[in-house]
PDB file of N, CA and C in Angstrom:
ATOM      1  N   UNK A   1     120.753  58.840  57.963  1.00  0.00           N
ATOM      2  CA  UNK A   1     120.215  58.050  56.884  1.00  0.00           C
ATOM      3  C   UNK A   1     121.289  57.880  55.807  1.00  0.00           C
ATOM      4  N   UNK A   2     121.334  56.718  55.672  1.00  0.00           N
ATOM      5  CA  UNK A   2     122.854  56.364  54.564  1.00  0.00           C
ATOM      6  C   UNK A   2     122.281  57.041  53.275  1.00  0.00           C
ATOM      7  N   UNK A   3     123.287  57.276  52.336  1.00  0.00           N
ATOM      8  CA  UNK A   3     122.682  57.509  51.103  1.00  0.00           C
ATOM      9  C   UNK A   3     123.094  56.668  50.195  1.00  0.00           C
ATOM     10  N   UNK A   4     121.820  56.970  49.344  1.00  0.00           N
ATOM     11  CA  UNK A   4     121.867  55.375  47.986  1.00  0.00           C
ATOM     12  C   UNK A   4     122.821  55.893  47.155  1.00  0.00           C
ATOM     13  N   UNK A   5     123.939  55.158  46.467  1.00  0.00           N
ATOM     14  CA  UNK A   5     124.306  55.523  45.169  1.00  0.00           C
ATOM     15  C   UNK A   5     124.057  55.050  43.800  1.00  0.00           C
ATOM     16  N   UNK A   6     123.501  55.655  43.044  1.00  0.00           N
ATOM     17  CA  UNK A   6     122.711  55.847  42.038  1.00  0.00           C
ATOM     18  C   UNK A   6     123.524  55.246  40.628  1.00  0.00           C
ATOM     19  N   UNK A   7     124.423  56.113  40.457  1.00  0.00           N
ATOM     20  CA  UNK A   7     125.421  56.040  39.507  1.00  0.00           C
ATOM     21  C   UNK A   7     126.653  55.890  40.040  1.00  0.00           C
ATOM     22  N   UNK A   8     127.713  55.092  39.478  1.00  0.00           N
ATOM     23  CA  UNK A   8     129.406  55.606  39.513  1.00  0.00           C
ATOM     24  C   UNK A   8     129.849  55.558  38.302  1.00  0.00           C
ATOM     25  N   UNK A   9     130.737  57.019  37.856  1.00  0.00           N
ATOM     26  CA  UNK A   9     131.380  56.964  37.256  1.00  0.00           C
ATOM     27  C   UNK A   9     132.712  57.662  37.293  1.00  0.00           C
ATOM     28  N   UNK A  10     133.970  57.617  36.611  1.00  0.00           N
ATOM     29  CA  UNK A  10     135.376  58.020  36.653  1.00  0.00           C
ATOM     30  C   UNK A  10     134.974  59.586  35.838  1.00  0.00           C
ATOM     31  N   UNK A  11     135.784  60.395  36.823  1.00  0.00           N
ATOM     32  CA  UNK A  11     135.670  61.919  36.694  1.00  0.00           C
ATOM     33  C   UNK A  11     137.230  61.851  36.296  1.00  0.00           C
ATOM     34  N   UNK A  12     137.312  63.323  35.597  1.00  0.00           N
ATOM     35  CA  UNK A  12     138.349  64.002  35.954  1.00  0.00           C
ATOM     36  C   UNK A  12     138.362  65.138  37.087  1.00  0.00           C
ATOM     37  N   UNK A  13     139.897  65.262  37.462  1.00  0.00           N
ATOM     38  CA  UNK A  13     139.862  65.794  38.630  1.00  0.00           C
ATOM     39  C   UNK A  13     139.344  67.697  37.842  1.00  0.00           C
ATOM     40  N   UNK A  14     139.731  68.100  36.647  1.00  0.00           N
ATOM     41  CA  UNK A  14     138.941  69.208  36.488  1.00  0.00           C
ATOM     42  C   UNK A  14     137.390  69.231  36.792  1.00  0.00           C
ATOM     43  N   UNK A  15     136.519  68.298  36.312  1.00  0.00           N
ATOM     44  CA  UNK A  15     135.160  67.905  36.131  1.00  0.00           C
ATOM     45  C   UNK A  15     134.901  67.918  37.964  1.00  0.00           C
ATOM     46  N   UNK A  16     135.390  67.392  38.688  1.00  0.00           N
ATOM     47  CA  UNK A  16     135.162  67.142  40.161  1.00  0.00           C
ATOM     48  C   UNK A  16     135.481  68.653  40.857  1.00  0.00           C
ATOM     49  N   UNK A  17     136.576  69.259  40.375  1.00  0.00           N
ATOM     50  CA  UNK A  17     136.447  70.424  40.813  1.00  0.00           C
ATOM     51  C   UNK A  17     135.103  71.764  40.678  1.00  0.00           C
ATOM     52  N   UNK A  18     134.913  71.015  39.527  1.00  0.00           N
ATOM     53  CA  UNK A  18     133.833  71.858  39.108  1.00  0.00           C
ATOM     54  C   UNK A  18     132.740  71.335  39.234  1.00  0.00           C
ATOM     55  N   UNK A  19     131.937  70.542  39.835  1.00  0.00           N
ATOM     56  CA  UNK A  19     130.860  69.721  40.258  1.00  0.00           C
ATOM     57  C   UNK A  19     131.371  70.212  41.785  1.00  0.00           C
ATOM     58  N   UNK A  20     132.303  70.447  42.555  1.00  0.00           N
ATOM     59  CA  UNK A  20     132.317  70.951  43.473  1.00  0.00           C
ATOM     60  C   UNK A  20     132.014  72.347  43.766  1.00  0.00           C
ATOM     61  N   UNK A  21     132.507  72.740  42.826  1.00  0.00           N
ATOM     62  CA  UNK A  21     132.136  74.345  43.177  1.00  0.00           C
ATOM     63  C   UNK A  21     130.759  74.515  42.724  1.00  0.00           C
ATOM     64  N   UNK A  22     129.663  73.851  41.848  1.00  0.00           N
ATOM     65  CA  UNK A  22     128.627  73.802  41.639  1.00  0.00           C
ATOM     66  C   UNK A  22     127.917  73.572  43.018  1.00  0.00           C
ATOM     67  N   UNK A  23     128.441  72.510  44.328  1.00  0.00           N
ATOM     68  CA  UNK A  23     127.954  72.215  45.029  1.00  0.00           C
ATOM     69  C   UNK A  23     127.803  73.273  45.929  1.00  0.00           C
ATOM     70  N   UNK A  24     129.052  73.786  46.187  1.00  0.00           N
ATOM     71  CA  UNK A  24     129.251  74.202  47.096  1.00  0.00           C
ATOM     72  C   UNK A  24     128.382  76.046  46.998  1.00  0.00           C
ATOM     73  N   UNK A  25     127.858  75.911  45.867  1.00  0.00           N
ATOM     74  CA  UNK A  25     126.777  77.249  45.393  1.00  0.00           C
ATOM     75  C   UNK A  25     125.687  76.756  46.810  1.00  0.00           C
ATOM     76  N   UNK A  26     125.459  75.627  46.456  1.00  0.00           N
ATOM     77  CA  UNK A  26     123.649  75.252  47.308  1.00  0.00           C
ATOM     78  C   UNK A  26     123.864  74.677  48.615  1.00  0.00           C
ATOM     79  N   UNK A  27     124.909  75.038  48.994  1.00  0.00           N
ATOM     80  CA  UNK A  27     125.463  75.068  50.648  1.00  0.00           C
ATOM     81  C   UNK A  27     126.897  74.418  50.733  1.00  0.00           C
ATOM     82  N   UNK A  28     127.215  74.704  51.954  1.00  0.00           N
ATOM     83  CA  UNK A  28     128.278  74.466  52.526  1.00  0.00           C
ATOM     84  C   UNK A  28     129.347  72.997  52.257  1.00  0.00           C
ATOM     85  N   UNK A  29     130.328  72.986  52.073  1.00  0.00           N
ATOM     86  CA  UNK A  29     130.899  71.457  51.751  1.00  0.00           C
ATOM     87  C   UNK A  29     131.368  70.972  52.807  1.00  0.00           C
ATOM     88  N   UNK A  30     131.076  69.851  53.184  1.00  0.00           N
ATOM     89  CA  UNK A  30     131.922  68.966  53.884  1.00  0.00           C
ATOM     90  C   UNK A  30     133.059  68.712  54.483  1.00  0.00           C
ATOM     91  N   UNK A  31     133.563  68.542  55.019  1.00  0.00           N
ATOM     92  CA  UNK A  31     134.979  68.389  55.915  1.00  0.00           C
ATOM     93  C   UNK A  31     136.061  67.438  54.136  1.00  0.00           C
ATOM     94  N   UNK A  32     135.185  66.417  53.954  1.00  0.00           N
ATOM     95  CA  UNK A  32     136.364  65.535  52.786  1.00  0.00           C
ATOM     96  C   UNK A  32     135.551  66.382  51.992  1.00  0.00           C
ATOM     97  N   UNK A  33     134.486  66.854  51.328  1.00  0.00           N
ATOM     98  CA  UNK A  33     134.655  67.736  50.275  1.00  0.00           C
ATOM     99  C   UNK A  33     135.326  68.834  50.106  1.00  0.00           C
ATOM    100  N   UNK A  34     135.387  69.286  51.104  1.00  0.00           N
ATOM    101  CA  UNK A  34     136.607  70.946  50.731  1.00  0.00           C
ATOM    102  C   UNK A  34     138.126  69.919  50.903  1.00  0.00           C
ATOM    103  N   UNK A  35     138.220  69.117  51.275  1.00  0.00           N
ATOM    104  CA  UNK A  35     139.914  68.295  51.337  1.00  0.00           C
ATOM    105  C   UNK A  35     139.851  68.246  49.671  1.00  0.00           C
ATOM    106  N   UNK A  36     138.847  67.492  49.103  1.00  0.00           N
ATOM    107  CA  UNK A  36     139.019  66.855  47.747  1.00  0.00           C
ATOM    108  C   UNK A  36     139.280  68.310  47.080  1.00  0.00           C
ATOM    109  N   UNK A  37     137.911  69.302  46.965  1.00  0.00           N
ATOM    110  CA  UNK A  37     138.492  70.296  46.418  1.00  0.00           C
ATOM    111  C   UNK A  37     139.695  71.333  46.355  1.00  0.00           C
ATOM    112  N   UNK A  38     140.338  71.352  47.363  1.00  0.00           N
ATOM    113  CA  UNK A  38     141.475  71.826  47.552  1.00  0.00           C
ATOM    114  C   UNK A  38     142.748  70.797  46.418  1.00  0.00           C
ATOM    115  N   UNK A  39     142.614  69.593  46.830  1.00  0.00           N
ATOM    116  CA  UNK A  39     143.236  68.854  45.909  1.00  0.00           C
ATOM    117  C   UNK A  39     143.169  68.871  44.694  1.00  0.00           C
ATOM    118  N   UNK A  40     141.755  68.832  44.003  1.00  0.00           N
ATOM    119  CA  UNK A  40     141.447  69.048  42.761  1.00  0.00           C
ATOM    120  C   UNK A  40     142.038  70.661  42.114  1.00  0.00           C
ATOM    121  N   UNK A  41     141.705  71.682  42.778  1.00  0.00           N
ATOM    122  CA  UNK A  41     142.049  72.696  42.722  1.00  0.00           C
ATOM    123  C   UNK A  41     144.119  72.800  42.632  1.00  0.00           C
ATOM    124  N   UNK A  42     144.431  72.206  42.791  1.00  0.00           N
ATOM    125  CA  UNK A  42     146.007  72.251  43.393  1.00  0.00           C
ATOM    126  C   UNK A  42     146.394  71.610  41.870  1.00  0.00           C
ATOM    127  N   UNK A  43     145.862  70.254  41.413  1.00  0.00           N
ATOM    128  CA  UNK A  43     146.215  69.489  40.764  1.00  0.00           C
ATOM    129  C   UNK A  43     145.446  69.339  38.900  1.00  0.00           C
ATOM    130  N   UNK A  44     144.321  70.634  39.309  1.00  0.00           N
ATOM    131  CA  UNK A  44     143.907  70.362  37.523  1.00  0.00           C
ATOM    132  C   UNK A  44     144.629  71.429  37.219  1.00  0.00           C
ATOM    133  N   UNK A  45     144.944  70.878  35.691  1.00  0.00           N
ATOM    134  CA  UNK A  45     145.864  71.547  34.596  1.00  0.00           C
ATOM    135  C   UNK A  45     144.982  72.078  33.924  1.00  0.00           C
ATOM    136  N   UNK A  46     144.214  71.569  33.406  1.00  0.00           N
ATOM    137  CA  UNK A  46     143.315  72.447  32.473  1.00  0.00           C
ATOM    138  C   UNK A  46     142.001  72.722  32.815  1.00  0.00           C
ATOM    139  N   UNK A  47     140.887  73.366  32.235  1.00  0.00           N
ATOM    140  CA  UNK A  47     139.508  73.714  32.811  1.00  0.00           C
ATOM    141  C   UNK A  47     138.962  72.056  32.795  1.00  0.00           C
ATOM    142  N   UNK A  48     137.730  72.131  32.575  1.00  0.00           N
ATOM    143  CA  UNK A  48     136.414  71.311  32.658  1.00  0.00           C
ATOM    144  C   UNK A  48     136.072  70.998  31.358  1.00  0.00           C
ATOM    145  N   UNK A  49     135.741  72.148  30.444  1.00  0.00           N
ATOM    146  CA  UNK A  49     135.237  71.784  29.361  1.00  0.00           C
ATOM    147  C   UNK A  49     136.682  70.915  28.624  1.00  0.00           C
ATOM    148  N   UNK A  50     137.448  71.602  28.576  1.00  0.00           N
ATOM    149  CA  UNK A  50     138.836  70.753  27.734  1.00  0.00           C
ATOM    150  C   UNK A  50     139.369  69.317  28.655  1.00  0.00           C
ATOM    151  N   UNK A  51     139.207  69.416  29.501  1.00  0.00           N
ATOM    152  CA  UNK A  51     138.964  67.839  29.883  1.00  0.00           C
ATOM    153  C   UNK A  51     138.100  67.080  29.158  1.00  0.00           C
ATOM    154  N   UNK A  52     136.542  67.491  29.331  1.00  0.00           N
ATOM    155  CA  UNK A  52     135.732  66.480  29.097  1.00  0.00           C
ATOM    156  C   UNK A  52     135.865  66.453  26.725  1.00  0.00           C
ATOM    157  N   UNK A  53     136.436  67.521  26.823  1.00  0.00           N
ATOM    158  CA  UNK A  53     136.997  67.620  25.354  1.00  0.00           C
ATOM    159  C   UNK A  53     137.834  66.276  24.821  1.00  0.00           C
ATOM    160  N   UNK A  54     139.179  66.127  25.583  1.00  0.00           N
ATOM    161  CA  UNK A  54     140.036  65.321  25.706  1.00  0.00           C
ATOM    162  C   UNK A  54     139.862  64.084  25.986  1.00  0.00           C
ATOM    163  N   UNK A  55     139.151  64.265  26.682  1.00  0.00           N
ATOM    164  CA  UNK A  55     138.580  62.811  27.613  1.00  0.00           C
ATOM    165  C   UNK A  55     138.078  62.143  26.249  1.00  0.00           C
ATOM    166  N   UNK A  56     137.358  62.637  25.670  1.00  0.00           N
ATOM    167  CA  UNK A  56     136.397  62.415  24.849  1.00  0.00           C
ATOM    168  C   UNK A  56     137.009  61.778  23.476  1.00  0.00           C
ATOM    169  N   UNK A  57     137.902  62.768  23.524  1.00  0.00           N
ATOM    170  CA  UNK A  57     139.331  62.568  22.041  1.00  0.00           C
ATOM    171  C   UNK A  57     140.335  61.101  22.365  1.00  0.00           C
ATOM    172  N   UNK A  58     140.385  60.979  23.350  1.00  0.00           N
ATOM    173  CA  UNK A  58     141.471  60.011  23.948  1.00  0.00           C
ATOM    174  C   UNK A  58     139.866  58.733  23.428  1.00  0.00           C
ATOM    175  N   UNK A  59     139.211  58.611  24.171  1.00  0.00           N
ATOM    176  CA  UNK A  59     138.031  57.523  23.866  1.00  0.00           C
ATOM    177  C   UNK A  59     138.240  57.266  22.450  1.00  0.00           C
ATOM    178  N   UNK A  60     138.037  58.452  21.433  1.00  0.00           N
ATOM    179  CA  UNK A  60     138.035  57.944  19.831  1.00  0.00           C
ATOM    180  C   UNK A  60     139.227  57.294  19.630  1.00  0.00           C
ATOM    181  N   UNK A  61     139.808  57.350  20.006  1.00  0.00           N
ATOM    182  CA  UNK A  61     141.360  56.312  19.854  1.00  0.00           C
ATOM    183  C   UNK A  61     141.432  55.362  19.963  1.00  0.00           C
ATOM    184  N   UNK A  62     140.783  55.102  21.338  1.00  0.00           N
ATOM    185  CA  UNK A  62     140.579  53.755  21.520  1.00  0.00           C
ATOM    186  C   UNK A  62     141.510  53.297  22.898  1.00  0.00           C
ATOM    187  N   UNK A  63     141.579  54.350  23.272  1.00  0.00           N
ATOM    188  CA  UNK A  63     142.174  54.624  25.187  1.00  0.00           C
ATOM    189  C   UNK A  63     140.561  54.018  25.916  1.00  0.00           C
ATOM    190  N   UNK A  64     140.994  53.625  26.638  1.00  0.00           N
ATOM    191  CA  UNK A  64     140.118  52.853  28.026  1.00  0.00           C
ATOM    192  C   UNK A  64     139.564  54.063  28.722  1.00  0.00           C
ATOM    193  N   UNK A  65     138.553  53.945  29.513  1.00  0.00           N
ATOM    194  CA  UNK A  65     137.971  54.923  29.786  1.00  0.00           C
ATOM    195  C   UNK A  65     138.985  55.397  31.140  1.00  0.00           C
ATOM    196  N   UNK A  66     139.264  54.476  31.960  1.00  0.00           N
ATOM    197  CA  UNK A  66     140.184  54.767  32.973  1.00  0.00           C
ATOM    198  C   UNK A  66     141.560  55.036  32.617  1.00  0.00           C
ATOM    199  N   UNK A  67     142.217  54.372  31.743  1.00  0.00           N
ATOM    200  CA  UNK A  67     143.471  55.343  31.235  1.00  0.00           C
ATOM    201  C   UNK A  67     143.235  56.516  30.576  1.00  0.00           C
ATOM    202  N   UNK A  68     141.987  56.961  29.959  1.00  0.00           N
ATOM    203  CA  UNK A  68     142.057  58.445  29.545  1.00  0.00           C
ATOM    204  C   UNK A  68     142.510  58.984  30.463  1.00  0.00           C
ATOM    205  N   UNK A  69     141.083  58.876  31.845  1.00  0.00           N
ATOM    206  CA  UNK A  69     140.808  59.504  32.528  1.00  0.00           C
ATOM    207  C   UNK A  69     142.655  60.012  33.387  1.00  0.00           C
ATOM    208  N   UNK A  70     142.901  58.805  33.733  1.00  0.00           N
ATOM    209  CA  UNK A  70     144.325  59.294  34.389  1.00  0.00           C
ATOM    210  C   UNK A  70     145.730  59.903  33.450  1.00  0.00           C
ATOM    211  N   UNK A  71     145.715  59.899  31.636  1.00  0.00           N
ATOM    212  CA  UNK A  71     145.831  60.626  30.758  1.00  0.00           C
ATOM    213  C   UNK A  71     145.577  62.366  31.185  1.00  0.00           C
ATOM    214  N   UNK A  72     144.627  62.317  31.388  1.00  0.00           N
ATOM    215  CA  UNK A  72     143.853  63.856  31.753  1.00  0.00           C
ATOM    216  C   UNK A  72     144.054  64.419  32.614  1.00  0.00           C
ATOM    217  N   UNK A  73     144.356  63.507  33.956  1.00  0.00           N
ATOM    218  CA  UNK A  73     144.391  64.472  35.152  1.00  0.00           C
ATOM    219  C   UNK A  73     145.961  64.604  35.199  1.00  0.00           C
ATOM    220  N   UNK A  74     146.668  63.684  34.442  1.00  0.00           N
ATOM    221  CA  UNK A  74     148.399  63.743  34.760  1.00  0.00           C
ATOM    222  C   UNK A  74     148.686  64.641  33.914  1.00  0.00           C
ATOM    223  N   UNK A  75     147.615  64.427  32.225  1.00  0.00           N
ATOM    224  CA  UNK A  75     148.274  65.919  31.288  1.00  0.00           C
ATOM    225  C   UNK A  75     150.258  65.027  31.087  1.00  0.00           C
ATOM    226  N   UNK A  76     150.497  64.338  30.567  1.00  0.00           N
ATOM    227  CA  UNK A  76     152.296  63.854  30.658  1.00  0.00           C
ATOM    228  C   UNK A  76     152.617  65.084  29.361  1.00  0.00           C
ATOM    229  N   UNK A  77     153.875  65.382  29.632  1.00  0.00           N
ATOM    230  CA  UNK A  77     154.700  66.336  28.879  1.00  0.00           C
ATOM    231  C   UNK A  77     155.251  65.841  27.855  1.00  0.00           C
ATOM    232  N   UNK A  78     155.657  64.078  27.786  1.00  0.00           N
ATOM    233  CA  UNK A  78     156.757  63.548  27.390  1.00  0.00           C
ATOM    234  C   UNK A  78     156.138  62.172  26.684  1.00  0.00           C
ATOM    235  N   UNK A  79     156.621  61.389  26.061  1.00  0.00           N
ATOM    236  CA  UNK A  79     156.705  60.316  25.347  1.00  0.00           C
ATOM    237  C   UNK A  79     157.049  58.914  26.526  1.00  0.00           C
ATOM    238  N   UNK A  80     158.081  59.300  27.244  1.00  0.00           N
ATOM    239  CA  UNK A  80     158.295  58.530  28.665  1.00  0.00           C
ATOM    240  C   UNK A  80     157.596  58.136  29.640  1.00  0.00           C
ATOM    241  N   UNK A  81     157.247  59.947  30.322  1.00  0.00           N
ATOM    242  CA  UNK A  81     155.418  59.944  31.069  1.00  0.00           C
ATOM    243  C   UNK A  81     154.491  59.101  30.633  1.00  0.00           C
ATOM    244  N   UNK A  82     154.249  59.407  29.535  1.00  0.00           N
ATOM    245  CA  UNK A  82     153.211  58.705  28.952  1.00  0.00           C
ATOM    246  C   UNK A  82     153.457  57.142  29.051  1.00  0.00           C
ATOM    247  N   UNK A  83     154.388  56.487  28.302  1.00  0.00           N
ATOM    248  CA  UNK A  83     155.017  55.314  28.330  1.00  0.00           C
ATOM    249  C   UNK A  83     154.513  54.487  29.512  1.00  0.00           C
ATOM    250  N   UNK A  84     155.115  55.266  30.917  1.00  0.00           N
ATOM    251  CA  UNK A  84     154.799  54.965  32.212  1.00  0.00           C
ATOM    252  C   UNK A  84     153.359  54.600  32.945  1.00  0.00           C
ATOM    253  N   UNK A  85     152.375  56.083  31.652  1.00  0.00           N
ATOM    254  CA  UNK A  85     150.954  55.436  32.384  1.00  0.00           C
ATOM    255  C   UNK A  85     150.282  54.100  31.439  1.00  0.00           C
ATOM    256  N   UNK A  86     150.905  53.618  30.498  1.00  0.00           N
ATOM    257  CA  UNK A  86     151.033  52.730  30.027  1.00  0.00           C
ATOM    258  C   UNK A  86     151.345  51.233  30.278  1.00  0.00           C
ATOM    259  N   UNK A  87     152.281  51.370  31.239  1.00  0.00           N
ATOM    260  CA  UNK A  87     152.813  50.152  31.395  1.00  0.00           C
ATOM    261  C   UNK A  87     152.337  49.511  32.318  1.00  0.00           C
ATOM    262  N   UNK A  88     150.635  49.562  32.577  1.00  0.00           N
ATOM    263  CA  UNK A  88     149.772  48.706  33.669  1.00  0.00           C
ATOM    264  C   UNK A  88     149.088  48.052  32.390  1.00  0.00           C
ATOM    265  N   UNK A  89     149.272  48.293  30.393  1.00  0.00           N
ATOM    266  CA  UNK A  89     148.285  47.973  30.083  1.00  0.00           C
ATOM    267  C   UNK A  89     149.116  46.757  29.748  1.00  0.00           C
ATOM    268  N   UNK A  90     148.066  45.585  29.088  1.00  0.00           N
ATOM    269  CA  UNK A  90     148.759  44.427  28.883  1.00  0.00           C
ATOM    270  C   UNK A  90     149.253  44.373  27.601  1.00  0.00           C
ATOM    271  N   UNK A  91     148.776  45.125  26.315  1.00  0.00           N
ATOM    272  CA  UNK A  91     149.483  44.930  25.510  1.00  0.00           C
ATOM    273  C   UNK A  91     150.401  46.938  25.261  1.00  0.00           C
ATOM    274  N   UNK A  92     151.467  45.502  23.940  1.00  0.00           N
ATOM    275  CA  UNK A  92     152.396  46.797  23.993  1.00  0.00           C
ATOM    276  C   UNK A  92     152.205  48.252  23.392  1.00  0.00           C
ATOM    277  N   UNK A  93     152.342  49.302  23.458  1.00  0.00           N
ATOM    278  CA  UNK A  93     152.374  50.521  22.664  1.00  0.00           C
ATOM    279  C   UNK A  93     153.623  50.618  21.676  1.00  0.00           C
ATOM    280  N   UNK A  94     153.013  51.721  20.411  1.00  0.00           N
ATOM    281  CA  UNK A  94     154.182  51.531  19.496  1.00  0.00           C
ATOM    282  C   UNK A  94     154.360  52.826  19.818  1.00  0.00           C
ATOM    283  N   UNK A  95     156.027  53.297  19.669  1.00  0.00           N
ATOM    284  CA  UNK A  95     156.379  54.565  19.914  1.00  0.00           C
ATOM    285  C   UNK A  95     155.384  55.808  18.978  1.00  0.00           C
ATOM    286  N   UNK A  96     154.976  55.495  17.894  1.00  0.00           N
ATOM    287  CA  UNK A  96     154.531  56.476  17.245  1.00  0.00           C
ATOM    288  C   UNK A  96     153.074  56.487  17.663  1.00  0.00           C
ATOM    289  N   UNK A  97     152.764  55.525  18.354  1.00  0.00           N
ATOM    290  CA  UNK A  97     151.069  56.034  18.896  1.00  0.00           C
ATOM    291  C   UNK A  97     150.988  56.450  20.308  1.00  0.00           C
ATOM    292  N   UNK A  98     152.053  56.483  20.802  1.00  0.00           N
ATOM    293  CA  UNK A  98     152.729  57.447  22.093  1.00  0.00           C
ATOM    294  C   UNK A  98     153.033  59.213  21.789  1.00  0.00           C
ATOM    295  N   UNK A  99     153.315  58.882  20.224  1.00  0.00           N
ATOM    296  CA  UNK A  99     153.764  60.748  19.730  1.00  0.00           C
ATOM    297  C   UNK A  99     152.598  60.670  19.246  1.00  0.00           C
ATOM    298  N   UNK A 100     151.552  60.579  18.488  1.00  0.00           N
ATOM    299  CA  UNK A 100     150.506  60.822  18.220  1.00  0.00           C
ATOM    300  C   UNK A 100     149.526  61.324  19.512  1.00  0.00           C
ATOM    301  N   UNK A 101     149.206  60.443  20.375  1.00  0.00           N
ATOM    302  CA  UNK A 101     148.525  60.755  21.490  1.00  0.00           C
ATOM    303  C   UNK A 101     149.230  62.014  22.579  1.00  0.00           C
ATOM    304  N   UNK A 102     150.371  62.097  22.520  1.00  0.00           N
ATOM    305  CA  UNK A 102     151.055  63.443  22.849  1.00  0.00           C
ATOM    306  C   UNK A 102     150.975  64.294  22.348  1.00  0.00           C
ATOM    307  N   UNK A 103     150.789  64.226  20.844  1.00  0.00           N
ATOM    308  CA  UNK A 103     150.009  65.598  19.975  1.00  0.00           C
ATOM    309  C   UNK A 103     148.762  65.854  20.453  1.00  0.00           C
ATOM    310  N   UNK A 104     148.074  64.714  20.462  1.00  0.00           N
ATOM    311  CA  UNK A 104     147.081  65.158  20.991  1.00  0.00           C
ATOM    312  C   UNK A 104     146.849  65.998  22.080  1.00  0.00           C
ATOM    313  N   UNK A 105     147.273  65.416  22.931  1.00  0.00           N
ATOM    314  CA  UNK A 105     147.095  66.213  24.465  1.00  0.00           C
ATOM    315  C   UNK A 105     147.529  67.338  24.317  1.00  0.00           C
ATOM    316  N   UNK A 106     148.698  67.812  23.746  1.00  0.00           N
ATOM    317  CA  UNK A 106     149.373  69.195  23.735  1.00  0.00           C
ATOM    318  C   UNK A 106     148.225  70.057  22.994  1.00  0.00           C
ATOM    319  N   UNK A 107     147.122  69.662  22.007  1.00  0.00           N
ATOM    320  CA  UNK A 107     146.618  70.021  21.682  1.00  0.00           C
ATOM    321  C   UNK A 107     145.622  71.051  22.332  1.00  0.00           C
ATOM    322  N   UNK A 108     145.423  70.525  23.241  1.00  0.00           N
ATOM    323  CA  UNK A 108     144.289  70.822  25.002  1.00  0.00           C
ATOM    324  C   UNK A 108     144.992  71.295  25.884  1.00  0.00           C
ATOM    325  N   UNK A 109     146.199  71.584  25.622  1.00  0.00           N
ATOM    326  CA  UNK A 109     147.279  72.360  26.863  1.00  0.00           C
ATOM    327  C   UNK A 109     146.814  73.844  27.000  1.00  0.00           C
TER     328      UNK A 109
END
């Protein structure tokens, strides 16, 4: 029996890790769910709650919900990094709201 989907929305890969391990309390995971979690597990930087913290902080700014989101799971170190997940948007960034939003994040490190 197919299953309906209800909702979609953009996770972070902390948040998915941890909705996984929630799952995986009330039985067994899946062949691609233990793949994803292993991945998620490999690749979050920070917990769950400081994601959805961040996530949240990046939104008041006025970040897109999908560039937070990939903001969050990359965590960038640098002014450059950052720059980079940038340069799919159409308009330009000013260097100082690149160091601002890097304060930020370091903030949640």
């Amino acid at each position: 029996m197919p299953r309906e989907i209800v909702k979609e929305e953009e996770v972070t890969l902390p948040k998915v890790k941890m909705l996984l391990e929630q799952r995986q309390k009330d039985g067994e995971l899946s062949h691609l769910q233990k793949l994803t979690y292993d991945y998620a597990s490999k690749f979050s930087k920070i917990d769950a709650e400081k994601a959805d913290a961040l996530l949240a902080r990046l939104k008041e700014e006025g970040i897109s919900g999908t560039l937070a989101t990939q903001i969050v799971n990359i965590l960038p170190a640098s002014v450059e990094e950052l720059r980079t997940i940038f340069s799919a948007e159409s308009r330009p960034v000013l260097p100082s709201e690149l160091e601002k939003l890097l304060s930020i994040i370091n903030m949640f490190r």
